[in-house]
PDB file of N, CA and C in Angstrom:
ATOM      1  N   UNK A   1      -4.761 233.699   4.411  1.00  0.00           N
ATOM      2  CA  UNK A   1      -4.440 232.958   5.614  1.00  0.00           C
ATOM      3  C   UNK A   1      -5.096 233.660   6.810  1.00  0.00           C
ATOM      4  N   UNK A   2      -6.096 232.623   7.122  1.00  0.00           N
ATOM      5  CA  UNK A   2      -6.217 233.736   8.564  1.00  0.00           C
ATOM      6  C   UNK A   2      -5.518 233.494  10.328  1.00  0.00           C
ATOM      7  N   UNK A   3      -5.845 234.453  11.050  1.00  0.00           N
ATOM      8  CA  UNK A   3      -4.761 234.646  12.238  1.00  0.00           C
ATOM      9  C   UNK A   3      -4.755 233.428  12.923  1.00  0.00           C
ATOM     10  N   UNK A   4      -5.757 231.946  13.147  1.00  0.00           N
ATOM     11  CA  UNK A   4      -4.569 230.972  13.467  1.00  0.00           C
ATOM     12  C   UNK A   4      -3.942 230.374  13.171  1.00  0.00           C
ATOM     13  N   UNK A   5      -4.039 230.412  11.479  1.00  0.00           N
ATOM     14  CA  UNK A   5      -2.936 229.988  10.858  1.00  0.00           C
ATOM     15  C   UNK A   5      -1.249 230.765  10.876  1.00  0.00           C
ATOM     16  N   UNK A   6      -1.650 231.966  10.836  1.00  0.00           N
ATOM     17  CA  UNK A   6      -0.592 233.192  10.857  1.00  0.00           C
ATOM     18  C   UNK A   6      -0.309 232.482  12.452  1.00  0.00           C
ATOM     19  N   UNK A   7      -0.967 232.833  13.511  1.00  0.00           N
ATOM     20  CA  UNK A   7      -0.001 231.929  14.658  1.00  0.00           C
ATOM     21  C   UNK A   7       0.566 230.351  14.274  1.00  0.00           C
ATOM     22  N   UNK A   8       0.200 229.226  13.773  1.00  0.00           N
ATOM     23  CA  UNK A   8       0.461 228.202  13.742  1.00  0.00           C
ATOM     24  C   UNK A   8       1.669 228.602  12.987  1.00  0.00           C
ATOM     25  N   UNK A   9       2.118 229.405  12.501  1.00  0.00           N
ATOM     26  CA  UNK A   9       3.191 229.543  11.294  1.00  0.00           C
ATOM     27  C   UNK A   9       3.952 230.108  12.456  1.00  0.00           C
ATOM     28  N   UNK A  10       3.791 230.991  12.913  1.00  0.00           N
ATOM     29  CA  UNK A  10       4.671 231.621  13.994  1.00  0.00           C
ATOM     30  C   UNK A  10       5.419 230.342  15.102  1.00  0.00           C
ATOM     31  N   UNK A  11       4.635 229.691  15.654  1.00  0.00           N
ATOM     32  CA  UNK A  11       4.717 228.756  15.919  1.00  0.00           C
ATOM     33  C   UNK A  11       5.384 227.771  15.077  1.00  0.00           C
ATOM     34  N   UNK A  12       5.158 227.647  14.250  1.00  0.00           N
ATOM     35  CA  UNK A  12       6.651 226.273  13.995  1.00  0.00           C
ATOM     36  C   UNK A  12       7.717 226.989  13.427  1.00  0.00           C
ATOM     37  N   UNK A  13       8.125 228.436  12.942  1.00  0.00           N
ATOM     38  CA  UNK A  13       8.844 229.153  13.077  1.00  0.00           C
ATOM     39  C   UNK A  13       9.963 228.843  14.138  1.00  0.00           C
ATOM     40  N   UNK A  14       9.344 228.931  15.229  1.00  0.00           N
ATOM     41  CA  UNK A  14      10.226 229.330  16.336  1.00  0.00           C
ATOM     42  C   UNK A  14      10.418 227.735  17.045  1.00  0.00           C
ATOM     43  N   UNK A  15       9.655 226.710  16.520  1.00  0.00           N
ATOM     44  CA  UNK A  15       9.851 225.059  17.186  1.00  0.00           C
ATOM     45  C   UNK A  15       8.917 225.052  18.061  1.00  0.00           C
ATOM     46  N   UNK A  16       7.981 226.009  18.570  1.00  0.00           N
ATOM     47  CA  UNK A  16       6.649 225.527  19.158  1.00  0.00           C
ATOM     48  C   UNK A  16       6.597 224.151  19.339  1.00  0.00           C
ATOM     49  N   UNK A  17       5.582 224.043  18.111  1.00  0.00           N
ATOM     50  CA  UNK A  17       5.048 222.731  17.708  1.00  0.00           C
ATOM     51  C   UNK A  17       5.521 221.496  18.258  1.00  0.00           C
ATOM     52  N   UNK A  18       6.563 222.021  18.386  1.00  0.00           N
ATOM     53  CA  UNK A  18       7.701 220.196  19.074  1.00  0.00           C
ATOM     54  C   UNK A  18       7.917 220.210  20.170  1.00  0.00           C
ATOM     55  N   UNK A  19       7.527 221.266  20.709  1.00  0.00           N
ATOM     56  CA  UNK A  19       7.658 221.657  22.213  1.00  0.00           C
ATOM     57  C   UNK A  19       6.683 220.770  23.246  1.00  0.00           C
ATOM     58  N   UNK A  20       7.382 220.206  24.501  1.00  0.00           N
ATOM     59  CA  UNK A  20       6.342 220.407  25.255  1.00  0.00           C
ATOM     60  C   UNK A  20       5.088 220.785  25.914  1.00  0.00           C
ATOM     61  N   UNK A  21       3.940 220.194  25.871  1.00  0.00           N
ATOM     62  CA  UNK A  21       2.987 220.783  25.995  1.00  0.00           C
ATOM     63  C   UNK A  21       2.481 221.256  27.435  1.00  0.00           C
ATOM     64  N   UNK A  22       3.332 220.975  28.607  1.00  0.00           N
ATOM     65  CA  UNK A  22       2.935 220.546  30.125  1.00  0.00           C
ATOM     66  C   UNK A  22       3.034 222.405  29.847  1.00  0.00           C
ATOM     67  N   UNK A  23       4.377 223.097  29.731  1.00  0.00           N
ATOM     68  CA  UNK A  23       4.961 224.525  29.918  1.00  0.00           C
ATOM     69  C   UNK A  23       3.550 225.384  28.971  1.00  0.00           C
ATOM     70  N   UNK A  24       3.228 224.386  27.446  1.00  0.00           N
ATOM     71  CA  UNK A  24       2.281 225.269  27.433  1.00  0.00           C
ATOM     72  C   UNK A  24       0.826 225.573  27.736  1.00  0.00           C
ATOM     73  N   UNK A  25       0.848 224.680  28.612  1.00  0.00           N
ATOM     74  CA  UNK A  25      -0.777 224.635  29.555  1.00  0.00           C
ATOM     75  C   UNK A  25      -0.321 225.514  30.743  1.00  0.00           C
ATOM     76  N   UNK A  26       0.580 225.437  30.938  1.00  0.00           N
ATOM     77  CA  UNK A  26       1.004 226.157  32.136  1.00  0.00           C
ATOM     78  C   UNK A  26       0.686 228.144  32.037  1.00  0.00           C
ATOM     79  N   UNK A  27       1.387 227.866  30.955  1.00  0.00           N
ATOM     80  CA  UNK A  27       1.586 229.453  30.323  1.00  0.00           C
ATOM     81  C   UNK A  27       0.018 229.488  29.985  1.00  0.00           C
ATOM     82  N   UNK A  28      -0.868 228.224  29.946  1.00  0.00           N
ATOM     83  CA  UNK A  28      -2.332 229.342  29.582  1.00  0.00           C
ATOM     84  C   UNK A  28      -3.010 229.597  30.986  1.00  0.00           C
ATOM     85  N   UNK A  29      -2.414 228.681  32.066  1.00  0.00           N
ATOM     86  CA  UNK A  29      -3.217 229.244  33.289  1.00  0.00           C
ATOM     87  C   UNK A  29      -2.763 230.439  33.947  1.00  0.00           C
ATOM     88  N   UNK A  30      -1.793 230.959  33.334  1.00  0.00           N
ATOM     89  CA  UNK A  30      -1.191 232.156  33.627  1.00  0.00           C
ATOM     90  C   UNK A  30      -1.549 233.278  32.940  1.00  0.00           C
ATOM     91  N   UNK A  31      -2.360 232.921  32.282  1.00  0.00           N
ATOM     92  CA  UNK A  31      -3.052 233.830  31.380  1.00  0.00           C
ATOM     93  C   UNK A  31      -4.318 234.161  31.628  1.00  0.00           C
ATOM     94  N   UNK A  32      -4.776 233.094  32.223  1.00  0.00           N
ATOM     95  CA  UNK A  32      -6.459 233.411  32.498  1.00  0.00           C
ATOM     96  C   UNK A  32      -6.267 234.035  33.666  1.00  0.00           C
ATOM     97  N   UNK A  33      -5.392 233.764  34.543  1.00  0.00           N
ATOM     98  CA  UNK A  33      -5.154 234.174  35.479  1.00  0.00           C
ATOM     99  C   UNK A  33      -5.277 236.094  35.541  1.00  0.00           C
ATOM    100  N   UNK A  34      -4.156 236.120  34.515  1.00  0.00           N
ATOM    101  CA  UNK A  34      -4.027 237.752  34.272  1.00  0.00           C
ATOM    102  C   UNK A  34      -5.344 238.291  33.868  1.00  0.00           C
ATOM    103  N   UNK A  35      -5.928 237.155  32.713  1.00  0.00           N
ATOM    104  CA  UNK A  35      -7.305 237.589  32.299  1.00  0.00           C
ATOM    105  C   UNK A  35      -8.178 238.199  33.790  1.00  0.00           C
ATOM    106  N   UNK A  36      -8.920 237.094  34.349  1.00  0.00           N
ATOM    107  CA  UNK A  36      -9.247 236.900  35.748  1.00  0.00           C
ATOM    108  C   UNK A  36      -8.724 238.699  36.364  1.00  0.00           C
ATOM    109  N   UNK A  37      -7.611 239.148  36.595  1.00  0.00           N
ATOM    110  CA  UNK A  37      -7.467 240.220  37.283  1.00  0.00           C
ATOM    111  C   UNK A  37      -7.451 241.209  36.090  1.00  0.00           C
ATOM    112  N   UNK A  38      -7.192 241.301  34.901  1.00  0.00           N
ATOM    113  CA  UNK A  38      -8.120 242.523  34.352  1.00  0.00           C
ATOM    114  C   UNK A  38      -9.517 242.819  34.260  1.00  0.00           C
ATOM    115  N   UNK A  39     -10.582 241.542  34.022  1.00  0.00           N
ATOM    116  CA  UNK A  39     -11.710 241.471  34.372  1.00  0.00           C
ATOM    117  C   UNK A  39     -12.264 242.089  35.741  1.00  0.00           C
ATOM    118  N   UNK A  40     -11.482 241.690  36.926  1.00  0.00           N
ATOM    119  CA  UNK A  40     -11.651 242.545  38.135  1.00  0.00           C
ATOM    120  C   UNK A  40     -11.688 243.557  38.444  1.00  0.00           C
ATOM    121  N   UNK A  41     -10.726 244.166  37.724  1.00  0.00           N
ATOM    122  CA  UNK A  41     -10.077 245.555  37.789  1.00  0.00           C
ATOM    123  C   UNK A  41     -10.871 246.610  36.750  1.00  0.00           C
ATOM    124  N   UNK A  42     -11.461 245.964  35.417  1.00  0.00           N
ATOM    125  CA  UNK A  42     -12.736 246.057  34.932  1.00  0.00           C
ATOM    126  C   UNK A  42     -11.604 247.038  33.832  1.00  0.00           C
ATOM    127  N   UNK A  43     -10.073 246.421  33.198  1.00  0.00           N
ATOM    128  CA  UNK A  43      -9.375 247.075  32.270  1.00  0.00           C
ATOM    129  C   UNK A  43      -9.693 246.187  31.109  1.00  0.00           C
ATOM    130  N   UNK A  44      -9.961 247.397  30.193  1.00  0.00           N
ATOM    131  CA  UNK A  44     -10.363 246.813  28.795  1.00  0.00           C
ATOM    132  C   UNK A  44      -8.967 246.261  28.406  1.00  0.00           C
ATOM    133  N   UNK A  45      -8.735 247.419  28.045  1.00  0.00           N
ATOM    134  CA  UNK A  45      -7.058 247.011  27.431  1.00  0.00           C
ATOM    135  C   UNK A  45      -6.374 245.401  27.640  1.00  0.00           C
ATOM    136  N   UNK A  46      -6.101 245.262  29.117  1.00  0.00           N
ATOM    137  CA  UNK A  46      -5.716 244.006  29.463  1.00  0.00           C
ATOM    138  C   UNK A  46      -6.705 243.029  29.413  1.00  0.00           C
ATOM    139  N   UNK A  47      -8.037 242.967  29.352  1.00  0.00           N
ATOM    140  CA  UNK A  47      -8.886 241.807  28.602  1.00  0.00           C
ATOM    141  C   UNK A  47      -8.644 241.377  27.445  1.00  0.00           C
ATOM    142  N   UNK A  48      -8.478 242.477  26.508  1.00  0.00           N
ATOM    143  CA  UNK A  48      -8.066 242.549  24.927  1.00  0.00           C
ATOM    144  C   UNK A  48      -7.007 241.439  25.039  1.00  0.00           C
ATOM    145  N   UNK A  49      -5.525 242.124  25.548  1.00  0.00           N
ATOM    146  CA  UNK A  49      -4.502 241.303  25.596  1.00  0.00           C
ATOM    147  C   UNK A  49      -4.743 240.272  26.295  1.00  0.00           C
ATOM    148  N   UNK A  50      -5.106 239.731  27.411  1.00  0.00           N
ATOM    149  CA  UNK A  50      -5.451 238.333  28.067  1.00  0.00           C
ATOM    150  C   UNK A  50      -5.862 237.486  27.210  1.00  0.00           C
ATOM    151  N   UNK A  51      -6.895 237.707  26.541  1.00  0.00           N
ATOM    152  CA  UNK A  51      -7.843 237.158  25.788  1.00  0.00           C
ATOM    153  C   UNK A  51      -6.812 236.892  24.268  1.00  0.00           C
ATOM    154  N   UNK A  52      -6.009 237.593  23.443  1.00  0.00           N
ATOM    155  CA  UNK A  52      -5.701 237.583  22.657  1.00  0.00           C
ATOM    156  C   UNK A  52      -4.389 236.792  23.349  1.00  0.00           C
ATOM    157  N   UNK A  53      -3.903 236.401  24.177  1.00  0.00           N
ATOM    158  CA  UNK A  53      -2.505 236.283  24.838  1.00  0.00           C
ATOM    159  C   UNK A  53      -3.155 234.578  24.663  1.00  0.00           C
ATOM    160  N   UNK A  54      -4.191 234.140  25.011  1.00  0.00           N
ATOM    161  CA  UNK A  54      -4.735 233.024  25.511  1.00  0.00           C
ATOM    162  C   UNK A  54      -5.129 232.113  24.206  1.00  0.00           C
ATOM    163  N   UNK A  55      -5.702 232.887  23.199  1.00  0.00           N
ATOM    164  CA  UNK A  55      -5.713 232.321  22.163  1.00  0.00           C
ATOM    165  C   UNK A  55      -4.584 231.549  21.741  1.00  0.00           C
ATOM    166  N   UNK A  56      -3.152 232.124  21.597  1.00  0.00           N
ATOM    167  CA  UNK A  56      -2.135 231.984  20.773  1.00  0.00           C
ATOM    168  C   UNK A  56      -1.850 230.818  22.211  1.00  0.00           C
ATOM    169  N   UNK A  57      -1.824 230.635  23.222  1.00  0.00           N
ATOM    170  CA  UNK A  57      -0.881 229.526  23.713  1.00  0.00           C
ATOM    171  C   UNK A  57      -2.346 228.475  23.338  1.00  0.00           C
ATOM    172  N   UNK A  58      -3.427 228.879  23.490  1.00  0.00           N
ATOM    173  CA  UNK A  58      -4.288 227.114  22.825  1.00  0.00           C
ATOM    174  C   UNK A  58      -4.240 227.030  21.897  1.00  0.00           C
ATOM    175  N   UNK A  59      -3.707 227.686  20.875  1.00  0.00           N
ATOM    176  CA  UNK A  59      -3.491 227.630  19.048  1.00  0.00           C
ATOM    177  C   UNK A  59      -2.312 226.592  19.293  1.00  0.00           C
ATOM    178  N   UNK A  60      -0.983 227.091  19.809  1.00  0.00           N
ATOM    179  CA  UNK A  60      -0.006 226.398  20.226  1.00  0.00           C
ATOM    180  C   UNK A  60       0.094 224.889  20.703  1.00  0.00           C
ATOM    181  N   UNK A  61      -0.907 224.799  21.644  1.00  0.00           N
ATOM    182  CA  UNK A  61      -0.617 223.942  22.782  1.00  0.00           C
ATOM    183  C   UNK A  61      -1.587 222.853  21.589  1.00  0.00           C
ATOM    184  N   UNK A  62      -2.746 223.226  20.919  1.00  0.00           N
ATOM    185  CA  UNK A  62      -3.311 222.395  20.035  1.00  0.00           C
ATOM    186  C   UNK A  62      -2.326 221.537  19.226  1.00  0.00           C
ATOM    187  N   UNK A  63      -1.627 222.563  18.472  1.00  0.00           N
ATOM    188  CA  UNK A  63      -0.118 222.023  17.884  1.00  0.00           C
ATOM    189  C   UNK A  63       0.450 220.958  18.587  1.00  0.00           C
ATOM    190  N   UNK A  64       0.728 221.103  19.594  1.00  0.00           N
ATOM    191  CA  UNK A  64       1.691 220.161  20.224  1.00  0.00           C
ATOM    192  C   UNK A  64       1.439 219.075  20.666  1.00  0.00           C
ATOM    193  N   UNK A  65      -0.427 218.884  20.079  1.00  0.00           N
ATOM    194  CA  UNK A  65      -0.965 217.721  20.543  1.00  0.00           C
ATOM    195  C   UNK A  65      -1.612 217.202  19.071  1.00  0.00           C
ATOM    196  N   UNK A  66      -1.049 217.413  18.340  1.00  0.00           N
ATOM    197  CA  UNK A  66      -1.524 217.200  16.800  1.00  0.00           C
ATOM    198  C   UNK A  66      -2.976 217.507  16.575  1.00  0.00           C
ATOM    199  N   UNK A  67      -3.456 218.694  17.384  1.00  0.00           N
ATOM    200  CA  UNK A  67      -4.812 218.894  17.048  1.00  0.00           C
ATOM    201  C   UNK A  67      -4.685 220.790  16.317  1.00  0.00           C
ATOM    202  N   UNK A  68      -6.097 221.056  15.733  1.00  0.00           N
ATOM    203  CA  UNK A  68      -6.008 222.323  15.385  1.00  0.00           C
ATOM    204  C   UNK A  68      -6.912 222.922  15.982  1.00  0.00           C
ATOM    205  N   UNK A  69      -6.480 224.647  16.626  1.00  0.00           N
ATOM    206  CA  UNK A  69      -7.995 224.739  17.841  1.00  0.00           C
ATOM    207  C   UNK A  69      -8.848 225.016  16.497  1.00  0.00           C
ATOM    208  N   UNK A  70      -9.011 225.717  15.169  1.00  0.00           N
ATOM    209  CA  UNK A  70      -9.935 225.735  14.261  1.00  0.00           C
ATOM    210  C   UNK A  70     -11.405 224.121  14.864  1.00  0.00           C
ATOM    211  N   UNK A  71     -10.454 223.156  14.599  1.00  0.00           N
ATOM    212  CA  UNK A  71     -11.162 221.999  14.799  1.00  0.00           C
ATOM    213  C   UNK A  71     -11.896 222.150  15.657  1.00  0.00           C
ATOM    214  N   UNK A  72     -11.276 222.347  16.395  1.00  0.00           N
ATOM    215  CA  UNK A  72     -11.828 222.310  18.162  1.00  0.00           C
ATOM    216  C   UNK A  72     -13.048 222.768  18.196  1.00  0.00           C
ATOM    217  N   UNK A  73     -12.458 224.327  17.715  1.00  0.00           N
ATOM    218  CA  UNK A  73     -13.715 225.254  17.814  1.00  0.00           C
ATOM    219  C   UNK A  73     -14.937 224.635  16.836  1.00  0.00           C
ATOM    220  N   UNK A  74     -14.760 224.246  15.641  1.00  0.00           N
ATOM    221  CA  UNK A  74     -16.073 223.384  15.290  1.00  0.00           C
ATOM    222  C   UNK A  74     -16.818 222.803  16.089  1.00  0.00           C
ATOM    223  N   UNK A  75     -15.895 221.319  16.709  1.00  0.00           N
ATOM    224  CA  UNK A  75     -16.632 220.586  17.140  1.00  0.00           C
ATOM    225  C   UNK A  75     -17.291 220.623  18.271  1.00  0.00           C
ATOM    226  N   UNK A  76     -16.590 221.935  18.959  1.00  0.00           N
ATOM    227  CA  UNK A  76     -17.358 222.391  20.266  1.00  0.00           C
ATOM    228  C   UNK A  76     -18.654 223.363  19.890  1.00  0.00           C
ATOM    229  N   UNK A  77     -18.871 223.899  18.669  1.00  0.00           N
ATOM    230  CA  UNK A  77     -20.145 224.768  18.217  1.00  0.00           C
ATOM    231  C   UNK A  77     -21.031 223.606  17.634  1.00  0.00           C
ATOM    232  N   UNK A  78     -20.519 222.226  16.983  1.00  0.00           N
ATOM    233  CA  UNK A  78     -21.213 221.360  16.621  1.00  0.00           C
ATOM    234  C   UNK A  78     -22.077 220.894  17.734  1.00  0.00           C
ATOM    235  N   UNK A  79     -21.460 220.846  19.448  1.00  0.00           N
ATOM    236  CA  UNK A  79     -21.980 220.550  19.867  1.00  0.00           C
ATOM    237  C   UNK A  79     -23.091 221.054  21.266  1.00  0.00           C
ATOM    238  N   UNK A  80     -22.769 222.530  20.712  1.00  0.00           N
ATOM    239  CA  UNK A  80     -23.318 223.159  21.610  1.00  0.00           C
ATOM    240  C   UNK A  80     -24.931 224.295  20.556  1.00  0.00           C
ATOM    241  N   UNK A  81     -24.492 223.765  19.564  1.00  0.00           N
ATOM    242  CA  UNK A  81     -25.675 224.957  18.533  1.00  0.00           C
ATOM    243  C   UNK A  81     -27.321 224.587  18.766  1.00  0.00           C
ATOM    244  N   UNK A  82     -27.378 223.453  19.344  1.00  0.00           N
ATOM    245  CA  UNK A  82     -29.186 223.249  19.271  1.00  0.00           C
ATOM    246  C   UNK A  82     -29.290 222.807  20.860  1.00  0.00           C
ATOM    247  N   UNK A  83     -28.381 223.554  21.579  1.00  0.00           N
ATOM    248  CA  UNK A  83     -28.490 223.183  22.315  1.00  0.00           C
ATOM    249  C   UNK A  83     -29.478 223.696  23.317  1.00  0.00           C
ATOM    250  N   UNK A  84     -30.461 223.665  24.146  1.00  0.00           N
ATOM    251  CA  UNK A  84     -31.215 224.120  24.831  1.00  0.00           C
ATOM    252  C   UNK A  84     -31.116 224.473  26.199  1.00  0.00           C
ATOM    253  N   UNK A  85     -31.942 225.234  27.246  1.00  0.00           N
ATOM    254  CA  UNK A  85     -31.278 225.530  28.257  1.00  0.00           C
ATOM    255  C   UNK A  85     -31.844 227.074  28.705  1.00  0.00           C
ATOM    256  N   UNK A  86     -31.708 227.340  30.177  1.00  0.00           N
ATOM    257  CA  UNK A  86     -31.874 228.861  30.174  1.00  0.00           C
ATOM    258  C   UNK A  86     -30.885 229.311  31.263  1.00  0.00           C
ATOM    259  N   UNK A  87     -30.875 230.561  31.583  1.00  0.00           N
ATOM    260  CA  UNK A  87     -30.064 231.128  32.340  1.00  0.00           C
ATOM    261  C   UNK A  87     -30.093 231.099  33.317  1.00  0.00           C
ATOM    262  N   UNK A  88     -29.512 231.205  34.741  1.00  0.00           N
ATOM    263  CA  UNK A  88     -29.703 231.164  36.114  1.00  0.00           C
ATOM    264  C   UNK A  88     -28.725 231.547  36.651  1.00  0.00           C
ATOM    265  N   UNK A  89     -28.393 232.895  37.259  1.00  0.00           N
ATOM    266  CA  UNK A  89     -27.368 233.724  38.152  1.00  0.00           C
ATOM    267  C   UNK A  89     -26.937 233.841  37.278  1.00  0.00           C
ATOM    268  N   UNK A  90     -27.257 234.124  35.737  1.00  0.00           N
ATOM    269  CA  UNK A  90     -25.979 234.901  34.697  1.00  0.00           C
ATOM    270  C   UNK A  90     -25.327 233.727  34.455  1.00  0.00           C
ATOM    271  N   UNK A  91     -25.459 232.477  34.344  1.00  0.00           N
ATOM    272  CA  UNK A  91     -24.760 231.537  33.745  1.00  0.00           C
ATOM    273  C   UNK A  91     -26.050 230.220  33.211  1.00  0.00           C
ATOM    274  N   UNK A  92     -25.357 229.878  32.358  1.00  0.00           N
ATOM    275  CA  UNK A  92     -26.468 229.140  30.807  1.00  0.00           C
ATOM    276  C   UNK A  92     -26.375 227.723  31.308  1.00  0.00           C
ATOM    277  N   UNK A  93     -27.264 227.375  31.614  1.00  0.00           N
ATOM    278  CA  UNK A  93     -27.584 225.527  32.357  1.00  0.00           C
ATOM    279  C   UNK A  93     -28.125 225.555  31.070  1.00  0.00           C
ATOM    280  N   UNK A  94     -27.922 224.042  30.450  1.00  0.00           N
ATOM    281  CA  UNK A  94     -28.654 223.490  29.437  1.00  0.00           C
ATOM    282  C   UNK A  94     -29.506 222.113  30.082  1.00  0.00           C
ATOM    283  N   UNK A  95     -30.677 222.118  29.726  1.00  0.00           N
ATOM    284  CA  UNK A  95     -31.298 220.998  30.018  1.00  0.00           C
ATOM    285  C   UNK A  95     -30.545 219.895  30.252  1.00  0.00           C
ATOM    286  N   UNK A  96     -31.312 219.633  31.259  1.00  0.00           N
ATOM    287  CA  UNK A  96     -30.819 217.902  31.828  1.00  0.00           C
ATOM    288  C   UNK A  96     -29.721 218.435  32.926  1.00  0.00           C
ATOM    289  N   UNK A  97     -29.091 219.281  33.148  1.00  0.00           N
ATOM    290  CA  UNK A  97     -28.524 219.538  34.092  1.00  0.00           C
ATOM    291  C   UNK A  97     -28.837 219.557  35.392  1.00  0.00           C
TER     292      UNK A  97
END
């Protein structure tokens, strides 16, 4: 089993899954948020956890919308893998932009 399944299990464990999803979008902007100020502050540690904190509420919040982020994450590499494009100020424009 790997770890978003081990969260998805954690998650309906505890009734996640049936939960409201508004509280758990909420709880992820509160996360990037924290992300956002460890990044600033330039702490590994709290990136680690931000980042790992952030996963588990979109693993969650996927749940609660009958989706799986596994999926997600496919179909967002499905649609970004041939994708073309170059860099500008440190951020990736893809053609046609």
């Amino acid at each position: 089993m790997d770890k978003l399944e081990l969260i998805e299990e954690w998650g309906r464990e505890r009734g996640l899954d049936k939960a409201d999803s508004t509280h758990q979008l909420t709880k992820l902007i509160e996360e990037v948020g924290e992300l956002a100020t460890a990044h600033n502050k330039n702490r590994r540690d709290d990136v680690i956890d931000s980042l790992g904190d952030s996963v588990v509420v979109l693993t969650i919040y996927a749940m609660q919308n009958g989706l799986s982020l596994s999926d997600c994450i496919d179909e967002a590499y499905d649609t970004i893998k041939n994708r073309k494009g170059k860099m500008q100020n440190g951020v990736f424009v893809k053609d046609g932009d």
